[in-house]
C-alpha atoms as a PDB file:
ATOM      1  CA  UNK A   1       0.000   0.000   0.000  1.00  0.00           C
ATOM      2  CA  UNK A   2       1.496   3.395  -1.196  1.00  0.00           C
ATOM      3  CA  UNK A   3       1.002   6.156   2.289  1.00  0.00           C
ATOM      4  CA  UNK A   4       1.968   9.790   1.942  1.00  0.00           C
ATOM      5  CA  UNK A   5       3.529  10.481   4.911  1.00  0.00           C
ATOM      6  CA  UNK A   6       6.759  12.767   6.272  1.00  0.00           C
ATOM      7  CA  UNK A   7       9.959  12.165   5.792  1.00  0.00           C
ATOM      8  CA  UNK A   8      12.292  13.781   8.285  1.00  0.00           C
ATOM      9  CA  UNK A   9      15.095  16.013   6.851  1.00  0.00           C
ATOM     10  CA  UNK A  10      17.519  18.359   8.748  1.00  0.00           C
ATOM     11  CA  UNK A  11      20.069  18.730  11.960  1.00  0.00           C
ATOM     12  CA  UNK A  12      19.133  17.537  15.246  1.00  0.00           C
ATOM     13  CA  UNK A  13      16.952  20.547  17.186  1.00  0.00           C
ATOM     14  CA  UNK A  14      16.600  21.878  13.537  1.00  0.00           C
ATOM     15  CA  UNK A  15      13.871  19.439  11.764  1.00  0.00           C
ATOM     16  CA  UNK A  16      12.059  19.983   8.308  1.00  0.00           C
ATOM     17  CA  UNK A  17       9.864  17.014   6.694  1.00  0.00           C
ATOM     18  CA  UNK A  18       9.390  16.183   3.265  1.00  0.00           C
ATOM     19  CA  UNK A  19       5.896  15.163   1.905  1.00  0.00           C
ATOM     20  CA  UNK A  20       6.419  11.983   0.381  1.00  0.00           C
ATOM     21  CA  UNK A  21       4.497   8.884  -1.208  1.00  0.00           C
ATOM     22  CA  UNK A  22       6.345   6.008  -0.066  1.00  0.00           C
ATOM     23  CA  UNK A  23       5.114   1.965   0.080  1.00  0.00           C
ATOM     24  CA  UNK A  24       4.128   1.831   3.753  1.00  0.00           C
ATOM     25  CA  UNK A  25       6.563  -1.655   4.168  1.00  0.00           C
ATOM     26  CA  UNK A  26       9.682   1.062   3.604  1.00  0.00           C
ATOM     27  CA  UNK A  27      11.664   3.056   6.186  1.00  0.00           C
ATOM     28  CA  UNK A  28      10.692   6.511   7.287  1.00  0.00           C
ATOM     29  CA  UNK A  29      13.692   8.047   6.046  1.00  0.00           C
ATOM     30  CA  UNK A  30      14.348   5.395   3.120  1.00  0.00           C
ATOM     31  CA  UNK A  31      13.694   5.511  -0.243  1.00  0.00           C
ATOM     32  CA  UNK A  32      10.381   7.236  -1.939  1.00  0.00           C
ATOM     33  CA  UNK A  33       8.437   6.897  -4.734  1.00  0.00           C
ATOM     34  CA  UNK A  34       7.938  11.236  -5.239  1.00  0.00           C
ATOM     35  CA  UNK A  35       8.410  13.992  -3.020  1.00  0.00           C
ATOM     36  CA  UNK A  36       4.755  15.880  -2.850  1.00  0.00           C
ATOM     37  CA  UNK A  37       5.495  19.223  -0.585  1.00  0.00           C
ATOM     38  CA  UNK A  38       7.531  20.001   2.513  1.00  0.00           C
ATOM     39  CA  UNK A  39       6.367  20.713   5.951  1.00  0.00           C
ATOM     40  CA  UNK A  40       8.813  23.558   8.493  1.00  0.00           C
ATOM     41  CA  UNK A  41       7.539  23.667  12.023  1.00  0.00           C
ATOM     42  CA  UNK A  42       9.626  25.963  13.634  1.00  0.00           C
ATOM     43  CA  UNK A  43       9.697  28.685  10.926  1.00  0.00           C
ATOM     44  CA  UNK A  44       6.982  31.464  12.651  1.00  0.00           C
ATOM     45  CA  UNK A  45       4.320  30.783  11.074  1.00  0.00           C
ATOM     46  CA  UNK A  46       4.975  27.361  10.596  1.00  0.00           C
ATOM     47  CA  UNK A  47       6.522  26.791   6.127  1.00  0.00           C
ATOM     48  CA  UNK A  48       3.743  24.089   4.270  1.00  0.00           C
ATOM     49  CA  UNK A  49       4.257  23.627   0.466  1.00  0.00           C
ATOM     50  CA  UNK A  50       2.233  21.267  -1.761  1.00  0.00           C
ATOM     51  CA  UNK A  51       1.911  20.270  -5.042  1.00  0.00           C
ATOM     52  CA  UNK A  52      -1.905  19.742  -5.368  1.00  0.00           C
ATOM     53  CA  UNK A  53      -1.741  18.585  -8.582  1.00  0.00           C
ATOM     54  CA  UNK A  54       0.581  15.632  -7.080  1.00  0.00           C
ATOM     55  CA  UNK A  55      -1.082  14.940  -4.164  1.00  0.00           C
ATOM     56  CA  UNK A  56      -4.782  14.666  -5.782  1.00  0.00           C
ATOM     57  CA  UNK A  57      -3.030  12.088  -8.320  1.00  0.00           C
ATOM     58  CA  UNK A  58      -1.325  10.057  -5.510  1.00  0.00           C
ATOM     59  CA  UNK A  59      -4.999   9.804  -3.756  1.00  0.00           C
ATOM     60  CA  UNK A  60      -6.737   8.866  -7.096  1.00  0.00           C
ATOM     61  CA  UNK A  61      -4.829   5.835  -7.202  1.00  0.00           C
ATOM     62  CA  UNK A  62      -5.390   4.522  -3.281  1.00  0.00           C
ATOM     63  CA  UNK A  63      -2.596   6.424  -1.825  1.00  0.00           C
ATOM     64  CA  UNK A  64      -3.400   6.750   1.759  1.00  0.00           C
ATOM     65  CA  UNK A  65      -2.306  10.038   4.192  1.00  0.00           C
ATOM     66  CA  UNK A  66      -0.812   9.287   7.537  1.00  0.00           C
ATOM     67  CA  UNK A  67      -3.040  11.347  10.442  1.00  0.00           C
ATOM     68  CA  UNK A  68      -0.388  14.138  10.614  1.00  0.00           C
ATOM     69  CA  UNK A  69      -0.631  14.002   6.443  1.00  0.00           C
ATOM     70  CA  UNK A  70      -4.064  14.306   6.359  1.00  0.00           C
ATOM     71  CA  UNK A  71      -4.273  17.187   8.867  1.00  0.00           C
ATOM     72  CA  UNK A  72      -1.970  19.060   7.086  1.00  0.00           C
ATOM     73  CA  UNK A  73      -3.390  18.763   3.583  1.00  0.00           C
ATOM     74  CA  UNK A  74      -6.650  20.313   5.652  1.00  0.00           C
ATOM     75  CA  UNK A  75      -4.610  23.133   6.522  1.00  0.00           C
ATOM     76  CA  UNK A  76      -3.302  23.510   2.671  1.00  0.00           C
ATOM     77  CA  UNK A  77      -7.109  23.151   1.372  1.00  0.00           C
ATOM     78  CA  UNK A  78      -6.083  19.599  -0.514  1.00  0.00           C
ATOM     79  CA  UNK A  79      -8.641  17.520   1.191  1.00  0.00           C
ATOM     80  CA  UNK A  80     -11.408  20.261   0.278  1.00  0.00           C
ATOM     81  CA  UNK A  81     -10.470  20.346  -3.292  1.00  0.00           C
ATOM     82  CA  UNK A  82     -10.046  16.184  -3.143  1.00  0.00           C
ATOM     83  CA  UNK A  83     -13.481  16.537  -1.684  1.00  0.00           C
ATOM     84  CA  UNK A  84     -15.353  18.335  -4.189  1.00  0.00           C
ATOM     85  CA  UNK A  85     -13.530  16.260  -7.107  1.00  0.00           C
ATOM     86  CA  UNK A  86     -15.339  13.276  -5.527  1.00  0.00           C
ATOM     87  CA  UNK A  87     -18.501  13.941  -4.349  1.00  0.00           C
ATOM     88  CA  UNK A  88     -19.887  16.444  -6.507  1.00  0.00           C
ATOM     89  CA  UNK A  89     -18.880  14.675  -9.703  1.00  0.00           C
ATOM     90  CA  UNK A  90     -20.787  11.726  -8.069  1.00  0.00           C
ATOM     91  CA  UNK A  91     -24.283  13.591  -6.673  1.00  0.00           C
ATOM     92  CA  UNK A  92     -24.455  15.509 -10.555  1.00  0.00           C
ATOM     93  CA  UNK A  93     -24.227  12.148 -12.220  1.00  0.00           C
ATOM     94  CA  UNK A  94     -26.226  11.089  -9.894  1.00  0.00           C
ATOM     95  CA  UNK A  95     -28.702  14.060 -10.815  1.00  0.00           C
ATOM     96  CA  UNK A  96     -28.281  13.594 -14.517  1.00  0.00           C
ATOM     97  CA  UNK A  97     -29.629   9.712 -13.896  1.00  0.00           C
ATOM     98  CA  UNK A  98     -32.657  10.622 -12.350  1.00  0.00           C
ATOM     99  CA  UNK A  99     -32.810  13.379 -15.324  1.00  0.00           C
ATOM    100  CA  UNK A 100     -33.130  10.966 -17.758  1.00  0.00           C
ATOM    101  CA  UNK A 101     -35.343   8.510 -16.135  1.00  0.00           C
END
């Protein structure tokens, strides 16, 4: 199973994590399959870059976000966007069926 989860980069007292889709039978620092954002915690306000465009791809084929993932693609707006891609599509189909019945 692929996971997109962090990847911890930097000196000791001085972390920064990568945003990565990795198989979830892998290392947390070992080898990934692509590198999605990045993730600073002690920058003030706190550094989050992702690729949306990445990420949405990674969860249209089963990918599946760790907790601390998930919570900060809600932060970024990626699950709202991931969101809308899913369910609207699906209730307007939906809509169109019952259109044409």
């Amino acid at each position: 199973m692929v996971k997109l989860r962090l990847r911890r980069m930097g000196a000791i007292d001085k972390p920064f994590y990568r945003i990565v889709a990795v198989d979830s039978r892998l290392k947390r620092d070992g080898k990934y399959l692509e590198s999605v954002g990045y993730y600073d915690p002690k920058t003030n306000p706190l550094t989050l870059k992702v690729d949306t465009d990445k990420v949405i791809k990674w969860l249209q084929v089963g990918a599946q976000p760790t907790d601390t993932v998930r919570s900060l693609f809600r932060k970024a707006g990626v699950l709202e966007i991931w969101h809308k891609m899913r369910y609207v599509k699906t209730e307007e189909n939906q809509a169109e069926t019952v259109k044409e019945a």
